[in-house]
C-alpha atoms as a PDB file:
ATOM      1  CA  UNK A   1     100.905  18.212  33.482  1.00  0.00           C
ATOM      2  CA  UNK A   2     101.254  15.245  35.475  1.00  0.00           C
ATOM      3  CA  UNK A   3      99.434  15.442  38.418  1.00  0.00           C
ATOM      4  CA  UNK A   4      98.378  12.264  41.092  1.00  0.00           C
ATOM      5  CA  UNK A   5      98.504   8.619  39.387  1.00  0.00           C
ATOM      6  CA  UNK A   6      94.140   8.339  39.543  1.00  0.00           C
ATOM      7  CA  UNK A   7      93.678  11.767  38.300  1.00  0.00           C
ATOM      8  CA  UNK A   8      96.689  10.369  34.981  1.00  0.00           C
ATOM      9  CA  UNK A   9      94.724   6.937  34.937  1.00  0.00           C
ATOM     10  CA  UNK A  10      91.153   8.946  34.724  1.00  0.00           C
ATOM     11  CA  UNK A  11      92.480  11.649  32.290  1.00  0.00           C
ATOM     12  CA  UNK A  12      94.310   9.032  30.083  1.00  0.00           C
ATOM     13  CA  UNK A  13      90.728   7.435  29.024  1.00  0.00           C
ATOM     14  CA  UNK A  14      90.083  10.635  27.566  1.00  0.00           C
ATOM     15  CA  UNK A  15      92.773  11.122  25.389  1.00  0.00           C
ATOM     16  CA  UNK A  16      91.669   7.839  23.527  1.00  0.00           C
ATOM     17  CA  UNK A  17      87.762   8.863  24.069  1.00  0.00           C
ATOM     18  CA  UNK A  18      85.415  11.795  23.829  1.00  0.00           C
ATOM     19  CA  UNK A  19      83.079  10.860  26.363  1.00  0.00           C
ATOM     20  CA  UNK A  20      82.882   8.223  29.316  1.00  0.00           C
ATOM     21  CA  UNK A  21      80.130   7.634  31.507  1.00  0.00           C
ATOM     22  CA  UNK A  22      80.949   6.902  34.939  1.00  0.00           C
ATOM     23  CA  UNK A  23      80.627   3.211  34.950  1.00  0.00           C
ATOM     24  CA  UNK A  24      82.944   3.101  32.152  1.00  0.00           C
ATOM     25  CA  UNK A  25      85.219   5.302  33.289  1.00  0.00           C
ATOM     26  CA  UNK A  26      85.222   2.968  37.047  1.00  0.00           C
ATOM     27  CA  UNK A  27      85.828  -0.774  34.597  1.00  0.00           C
ATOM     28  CA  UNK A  28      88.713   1.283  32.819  1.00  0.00           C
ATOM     29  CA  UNK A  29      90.005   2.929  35.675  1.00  0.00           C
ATOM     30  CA  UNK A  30      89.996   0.124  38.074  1.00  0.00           C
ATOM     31  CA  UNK A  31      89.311   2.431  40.968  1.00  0.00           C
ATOM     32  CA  UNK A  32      86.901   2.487  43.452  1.00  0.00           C
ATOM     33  CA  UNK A  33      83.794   3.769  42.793  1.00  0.00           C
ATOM     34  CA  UNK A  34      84.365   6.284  45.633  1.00  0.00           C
ATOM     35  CA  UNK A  35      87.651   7.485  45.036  1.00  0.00           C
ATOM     36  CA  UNK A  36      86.811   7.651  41.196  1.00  0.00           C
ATOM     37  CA  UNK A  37      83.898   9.621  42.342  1.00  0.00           C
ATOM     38  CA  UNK A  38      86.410  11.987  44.574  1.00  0.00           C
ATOM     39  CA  UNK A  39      89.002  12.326  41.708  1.00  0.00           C
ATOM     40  CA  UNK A  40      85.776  13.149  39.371  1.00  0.00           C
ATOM     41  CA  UNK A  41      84.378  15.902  41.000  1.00  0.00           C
ATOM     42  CA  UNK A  42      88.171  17.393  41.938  1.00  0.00           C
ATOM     43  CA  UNK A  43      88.713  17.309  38.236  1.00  0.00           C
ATOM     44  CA  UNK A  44      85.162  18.971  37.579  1.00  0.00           C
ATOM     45  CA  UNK A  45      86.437  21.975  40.063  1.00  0.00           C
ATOM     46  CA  UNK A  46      89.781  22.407  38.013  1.00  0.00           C
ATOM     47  CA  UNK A  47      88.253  22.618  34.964  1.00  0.00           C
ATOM     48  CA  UNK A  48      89.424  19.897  33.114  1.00  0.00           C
ATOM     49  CA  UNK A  49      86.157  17.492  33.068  1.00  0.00           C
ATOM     50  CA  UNK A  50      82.608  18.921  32.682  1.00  0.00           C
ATOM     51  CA  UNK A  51      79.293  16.919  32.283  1.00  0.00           C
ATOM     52  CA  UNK A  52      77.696  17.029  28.730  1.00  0.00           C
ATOM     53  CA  UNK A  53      73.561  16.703  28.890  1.00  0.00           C
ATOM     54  CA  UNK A  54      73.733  12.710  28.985  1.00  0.00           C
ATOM     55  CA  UNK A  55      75.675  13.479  32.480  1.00  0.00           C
ATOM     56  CA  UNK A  56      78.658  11.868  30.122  1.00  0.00           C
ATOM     57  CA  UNK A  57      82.037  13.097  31.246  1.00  0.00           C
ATOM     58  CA  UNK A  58      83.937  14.526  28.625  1.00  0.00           C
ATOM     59  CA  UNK A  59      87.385  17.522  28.630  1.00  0.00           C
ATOM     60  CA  UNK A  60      86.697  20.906  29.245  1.00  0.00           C
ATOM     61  CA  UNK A  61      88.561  23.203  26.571  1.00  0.00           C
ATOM     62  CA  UNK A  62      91.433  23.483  29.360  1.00  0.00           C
ATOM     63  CA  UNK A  63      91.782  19.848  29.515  1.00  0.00           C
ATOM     64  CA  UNK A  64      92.114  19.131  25.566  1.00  0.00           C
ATOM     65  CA  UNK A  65      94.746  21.865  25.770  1.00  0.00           C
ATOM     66  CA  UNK A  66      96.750  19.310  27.960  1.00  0.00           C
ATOM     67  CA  UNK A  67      96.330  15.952  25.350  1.00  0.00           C
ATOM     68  CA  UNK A  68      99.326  16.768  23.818  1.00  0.00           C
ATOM     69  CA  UNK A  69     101.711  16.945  26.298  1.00  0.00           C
ATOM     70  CA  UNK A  70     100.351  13.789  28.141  1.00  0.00           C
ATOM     71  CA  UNK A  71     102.715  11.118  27.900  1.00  0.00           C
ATOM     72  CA  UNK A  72     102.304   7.249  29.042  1.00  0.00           C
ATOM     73  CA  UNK A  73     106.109   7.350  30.369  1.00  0.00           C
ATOM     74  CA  UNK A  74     107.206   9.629  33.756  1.00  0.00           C
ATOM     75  CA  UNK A  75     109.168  11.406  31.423  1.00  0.00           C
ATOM     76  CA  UNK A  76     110.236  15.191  30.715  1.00  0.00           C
ATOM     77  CA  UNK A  77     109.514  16.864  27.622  1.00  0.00           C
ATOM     78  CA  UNK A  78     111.934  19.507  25.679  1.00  0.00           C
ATOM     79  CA  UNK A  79     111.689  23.476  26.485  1.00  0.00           C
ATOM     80  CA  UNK A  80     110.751  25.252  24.064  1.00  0.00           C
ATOM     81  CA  UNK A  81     112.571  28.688  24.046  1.00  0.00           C
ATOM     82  CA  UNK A  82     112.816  31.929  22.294  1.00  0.00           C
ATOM     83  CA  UNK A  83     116.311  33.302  21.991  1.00  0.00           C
ATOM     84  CA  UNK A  84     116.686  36.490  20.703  1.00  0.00           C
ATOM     85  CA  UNK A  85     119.476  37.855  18.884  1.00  0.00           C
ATOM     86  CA  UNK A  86     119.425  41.909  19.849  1.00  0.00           C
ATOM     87  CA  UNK A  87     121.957  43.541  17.490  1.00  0.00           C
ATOM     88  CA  UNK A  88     122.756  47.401  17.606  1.00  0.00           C
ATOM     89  CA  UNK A  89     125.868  49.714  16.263  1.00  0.00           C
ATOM     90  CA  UNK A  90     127.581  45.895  16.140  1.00  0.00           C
ATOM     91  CA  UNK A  91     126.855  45.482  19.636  1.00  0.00           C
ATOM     92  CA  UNK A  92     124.936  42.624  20.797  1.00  0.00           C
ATOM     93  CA  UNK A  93     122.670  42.922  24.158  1.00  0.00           C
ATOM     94  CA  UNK A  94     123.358  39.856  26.277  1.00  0.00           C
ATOM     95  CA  UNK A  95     122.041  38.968  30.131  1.00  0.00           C
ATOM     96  CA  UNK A  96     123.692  37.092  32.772  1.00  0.00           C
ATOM     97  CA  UNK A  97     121.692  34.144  33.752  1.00  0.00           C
ATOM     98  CA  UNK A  98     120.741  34.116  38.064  1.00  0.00           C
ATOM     99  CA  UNK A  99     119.395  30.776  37.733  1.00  0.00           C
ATOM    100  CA  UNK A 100     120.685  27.079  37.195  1.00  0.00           C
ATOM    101  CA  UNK A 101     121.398  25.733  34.582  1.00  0.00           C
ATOM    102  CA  UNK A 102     124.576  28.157  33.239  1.00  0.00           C
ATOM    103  CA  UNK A 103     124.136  30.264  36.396  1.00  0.00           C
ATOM    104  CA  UNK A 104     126.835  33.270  36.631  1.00  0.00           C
ATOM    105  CA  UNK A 105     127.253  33.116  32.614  1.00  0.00           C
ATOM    106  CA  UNK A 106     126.019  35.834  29.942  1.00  0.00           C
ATOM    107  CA  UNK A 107     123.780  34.748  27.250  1.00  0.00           C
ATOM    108  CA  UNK A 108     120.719  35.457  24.893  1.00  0.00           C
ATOM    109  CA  UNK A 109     118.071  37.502  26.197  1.00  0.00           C
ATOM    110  CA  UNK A 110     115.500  34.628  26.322  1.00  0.00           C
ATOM    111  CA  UNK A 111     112.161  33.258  27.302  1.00  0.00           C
ATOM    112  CA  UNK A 112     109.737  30.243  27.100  1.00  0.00           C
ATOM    113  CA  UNK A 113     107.222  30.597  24.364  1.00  0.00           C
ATOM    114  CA  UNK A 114     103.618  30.263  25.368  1.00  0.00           C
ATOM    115  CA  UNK A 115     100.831  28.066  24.331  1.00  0.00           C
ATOM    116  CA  UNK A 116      98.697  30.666  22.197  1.00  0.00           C
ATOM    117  CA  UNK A 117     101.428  32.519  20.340  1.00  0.00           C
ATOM    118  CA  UNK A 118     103.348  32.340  17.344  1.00  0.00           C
ATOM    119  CA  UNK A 119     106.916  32.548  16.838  1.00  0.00           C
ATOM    120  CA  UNK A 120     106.924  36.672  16.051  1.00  0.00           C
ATOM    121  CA  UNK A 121     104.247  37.354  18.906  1.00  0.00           C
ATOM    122  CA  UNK A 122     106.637  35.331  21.509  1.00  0.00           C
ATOM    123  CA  UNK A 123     109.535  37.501  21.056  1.00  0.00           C
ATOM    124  CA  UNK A 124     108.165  40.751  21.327  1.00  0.00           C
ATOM    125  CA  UNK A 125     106.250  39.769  24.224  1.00  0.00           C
ATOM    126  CA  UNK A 126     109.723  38.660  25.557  1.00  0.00           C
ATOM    127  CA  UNK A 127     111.404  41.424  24.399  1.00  0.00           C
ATOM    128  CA  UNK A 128     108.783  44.061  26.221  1.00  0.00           C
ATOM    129  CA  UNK A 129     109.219  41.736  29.122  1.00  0.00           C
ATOM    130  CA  UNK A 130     112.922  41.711  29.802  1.00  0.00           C
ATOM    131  CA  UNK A 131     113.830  45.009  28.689  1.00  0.00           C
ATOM    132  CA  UNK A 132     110.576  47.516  29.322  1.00  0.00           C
ATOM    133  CA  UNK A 133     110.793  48.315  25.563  1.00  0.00           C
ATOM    134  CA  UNK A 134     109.010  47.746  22.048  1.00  0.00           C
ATOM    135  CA  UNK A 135     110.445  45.617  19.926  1.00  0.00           C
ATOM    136  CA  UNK A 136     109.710  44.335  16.237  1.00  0.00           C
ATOM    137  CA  UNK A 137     109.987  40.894  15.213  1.00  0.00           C
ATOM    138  CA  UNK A 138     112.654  40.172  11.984  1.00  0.00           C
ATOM    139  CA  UNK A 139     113.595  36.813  11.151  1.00  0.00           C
ATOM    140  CA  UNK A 140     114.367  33.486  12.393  1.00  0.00           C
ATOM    141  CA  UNK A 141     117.888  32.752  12.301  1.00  0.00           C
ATOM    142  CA  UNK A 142     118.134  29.108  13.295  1.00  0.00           C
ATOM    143  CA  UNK A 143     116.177  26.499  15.042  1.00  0.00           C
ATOM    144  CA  UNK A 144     118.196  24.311  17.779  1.00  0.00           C
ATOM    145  CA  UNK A 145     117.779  21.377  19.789  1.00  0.00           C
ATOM    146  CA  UNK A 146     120.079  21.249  22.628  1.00  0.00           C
ATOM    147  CA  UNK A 147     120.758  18.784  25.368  1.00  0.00           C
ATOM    148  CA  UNK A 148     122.932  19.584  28.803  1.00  0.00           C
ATOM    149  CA  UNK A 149     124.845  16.298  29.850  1.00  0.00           C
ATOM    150  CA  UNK A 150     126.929  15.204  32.556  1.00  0.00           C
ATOM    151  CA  UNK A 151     126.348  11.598  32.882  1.00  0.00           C
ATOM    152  CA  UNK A 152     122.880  11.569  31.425  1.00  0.00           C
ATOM    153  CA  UNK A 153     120.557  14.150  29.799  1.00  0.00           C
ATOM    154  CA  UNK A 154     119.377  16.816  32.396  1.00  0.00           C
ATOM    155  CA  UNK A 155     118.185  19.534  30.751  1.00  0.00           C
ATOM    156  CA  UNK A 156     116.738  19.456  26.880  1.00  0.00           C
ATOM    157  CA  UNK A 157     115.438  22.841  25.070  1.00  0.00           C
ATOM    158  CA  UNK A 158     114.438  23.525  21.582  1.00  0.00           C
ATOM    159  CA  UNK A 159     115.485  27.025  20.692  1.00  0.00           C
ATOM    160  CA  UNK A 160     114.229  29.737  17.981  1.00  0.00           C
ATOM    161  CA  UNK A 161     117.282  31.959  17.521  1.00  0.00           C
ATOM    162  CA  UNK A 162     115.201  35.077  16.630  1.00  0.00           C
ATOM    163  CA  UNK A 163     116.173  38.611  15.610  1.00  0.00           C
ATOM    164  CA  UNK A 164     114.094  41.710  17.262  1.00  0.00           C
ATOM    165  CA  UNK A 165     114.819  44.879  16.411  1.00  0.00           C
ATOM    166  CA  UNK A 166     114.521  47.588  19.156  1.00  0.00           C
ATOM    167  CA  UNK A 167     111.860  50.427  18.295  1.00  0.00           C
ATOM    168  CA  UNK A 168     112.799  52.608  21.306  1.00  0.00           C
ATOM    169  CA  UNK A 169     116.545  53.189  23.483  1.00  0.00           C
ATOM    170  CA  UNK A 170     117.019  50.447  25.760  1.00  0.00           C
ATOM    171  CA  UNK A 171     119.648  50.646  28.397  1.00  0.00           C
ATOM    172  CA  UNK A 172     121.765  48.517  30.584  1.00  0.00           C
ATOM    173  CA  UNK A 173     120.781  47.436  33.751  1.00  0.00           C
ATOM    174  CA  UNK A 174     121.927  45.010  36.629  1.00  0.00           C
ATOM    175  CA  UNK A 175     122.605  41.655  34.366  1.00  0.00           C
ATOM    176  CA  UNK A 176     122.248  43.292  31.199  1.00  0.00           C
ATOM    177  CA  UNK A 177     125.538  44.039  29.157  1.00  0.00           C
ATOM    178  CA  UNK A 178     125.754  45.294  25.644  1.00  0.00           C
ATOM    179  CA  UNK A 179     128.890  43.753  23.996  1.00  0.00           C
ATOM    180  CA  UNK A 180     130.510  44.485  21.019  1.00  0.00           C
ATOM    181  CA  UNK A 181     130.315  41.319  18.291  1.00  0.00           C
ATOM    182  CA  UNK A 182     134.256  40.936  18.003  1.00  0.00           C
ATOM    183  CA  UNK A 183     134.881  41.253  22.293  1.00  0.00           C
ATOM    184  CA  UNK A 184     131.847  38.780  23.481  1.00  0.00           C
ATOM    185  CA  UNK A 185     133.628  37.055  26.640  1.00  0.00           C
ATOM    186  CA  UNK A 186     133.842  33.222  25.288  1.00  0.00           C
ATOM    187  CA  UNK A 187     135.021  31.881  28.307  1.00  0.00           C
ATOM    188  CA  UNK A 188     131.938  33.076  30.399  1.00  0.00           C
ATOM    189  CA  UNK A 189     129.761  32.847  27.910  1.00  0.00           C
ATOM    190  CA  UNK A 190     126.963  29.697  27.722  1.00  0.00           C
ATOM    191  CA  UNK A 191     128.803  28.251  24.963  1.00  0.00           C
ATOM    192  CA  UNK A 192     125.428  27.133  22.327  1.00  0.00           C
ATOM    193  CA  UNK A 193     124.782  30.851  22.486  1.00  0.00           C
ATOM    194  CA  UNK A 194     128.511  31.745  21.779  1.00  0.00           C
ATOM    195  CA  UNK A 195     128.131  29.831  18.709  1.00  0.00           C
ATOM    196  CA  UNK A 196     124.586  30.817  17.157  1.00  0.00           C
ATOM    197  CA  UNK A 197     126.241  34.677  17.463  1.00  0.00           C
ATOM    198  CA  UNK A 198     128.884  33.722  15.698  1.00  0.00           C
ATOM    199  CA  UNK A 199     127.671  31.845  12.948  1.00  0.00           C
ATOM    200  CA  UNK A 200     124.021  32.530  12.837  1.00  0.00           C
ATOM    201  CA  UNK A 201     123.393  36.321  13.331  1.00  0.00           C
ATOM    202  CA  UNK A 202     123.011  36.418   9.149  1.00  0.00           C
ATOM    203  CA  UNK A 203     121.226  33.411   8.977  1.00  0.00           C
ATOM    204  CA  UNK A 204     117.403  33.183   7.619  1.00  0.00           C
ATOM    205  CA  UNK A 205     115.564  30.045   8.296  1.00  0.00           C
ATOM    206  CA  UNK A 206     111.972  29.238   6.771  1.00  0.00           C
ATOM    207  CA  UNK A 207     109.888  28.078   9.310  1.00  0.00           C
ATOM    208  CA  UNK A 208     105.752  27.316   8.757  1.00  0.00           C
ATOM    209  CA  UNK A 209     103.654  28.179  11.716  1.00  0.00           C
ATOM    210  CA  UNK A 210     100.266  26.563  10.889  1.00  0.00           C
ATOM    211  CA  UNK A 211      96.907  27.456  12.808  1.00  0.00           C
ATOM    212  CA  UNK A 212      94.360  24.055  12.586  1.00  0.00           C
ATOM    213  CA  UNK A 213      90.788  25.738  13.938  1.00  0.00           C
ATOM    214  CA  UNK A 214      88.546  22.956  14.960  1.00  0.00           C
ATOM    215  CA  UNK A 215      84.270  23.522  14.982  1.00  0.00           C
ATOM    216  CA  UNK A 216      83.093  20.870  16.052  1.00  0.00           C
ATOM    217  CA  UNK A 217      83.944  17.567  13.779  1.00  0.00           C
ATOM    218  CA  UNK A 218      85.338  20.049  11.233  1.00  0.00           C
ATOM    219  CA  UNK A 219      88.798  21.215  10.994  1.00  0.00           C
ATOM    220  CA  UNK A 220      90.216  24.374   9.006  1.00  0.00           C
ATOM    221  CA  UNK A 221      94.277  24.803   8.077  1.00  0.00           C
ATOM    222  CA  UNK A 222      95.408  28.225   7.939  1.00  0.00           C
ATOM    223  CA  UNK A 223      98.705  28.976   7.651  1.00  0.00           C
END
């Protein structure tokens, strides 16, 4: 989310308070009252401030969505990635990857998991996605955290190894290959992947997805 280093300063006060008028927000800030006024009303158009009826600023819905990736460091954050294991007739459907990192090598059919889904919901969406086809949700086999390193951390994901079971034919096309289990081409093959096929394809892993529903001061678990 990170954005200009006034817009970070202004929506940092947030994240520690609900509202802020705009003289506090200018003695927190430390910016000039005009700037702080231009940065205000940019925010406003975005969507991520909005004026309560004591002309108090306060987040928008859009902006609380963003508290919890805000961080006080310039720092990246983990991926977090669906995997999914596609298994048919002991063949396994696997994709090879146009784009850097592990470009030029086959692996899980994949995507990022979005803000409003579950686990379940993320991988059919994916699955629909990628291969123009229904698919049902199984089981979680494994949850991974993986970091790429050459002489420091570059990339970091955290990875649902998921099951999905096809409801209607799916066929190859360019930079999808259906291998069978025992013939999956190590070598040229992203090598986490490699391994969660062949030790995780019968695994079952609990994992609790909790929903925490907010009204107002009130908060309701549901799990």
């Amino acid at each position: 989310m990170r954005t200009g280093k006034n817009e970070d300063n202004i929506f940092k006060q947030f994240v520690y308070n609900e509202e802020l008028s705009f003289s506090e927000l200018f003695h927190k800030t430390k910016i000039d009252s005009n700037l702080l006024a231009y940065f205000l009303k940019k925010m406003l158009n975005q969507g991520t401030l909005q004026k309560t009826k004591s002309k108090k600023y306060t987040l928008t819905t859009k902006g609380e969505r963003l508290i919890p990736f805000y961080t006080e460091q310039e720092s990246l954050n983990p991926l977090v990635v669906i995997l999914l294991a596609i298994v048919k007739d002991e063949n396994i459907l696997l994709t090879q990857r146009e784009k850097r990192p592990y470009k030029g090598f086959w692996s899980l059919v994949s995507g990022r998991m979005l803000l409003d889904e579950g686990i379940g919901e993320s991988a059919e969406r994916i699955f629909e996605k990628k291969l123009v086809a229904k698919g049902k949700f199984r089981k979680i086999n494994a949850v991974v955290h993986e970091r790429f390193i050459e002489k420091e951390s570059k990339h970091t994901f955290v990875f649902f190894f998921v099951e999905v079971e096809p409801l209607e034919k799916t066929r190859e096309h360019s930079g999808l290959k259906w291998f069978p289990l025992n013939r999956i081409p190590k070598s040229k093959t992203i090598a986490s992947d490699y391994w969660l096929i062949k030790n995780k394809l019968d695994s079952n892993v609990e994992v609790v997805e909790e929903i925490l529903e907010s009204k107002g001061k009130k908060m309701k678990l549901k799990n």
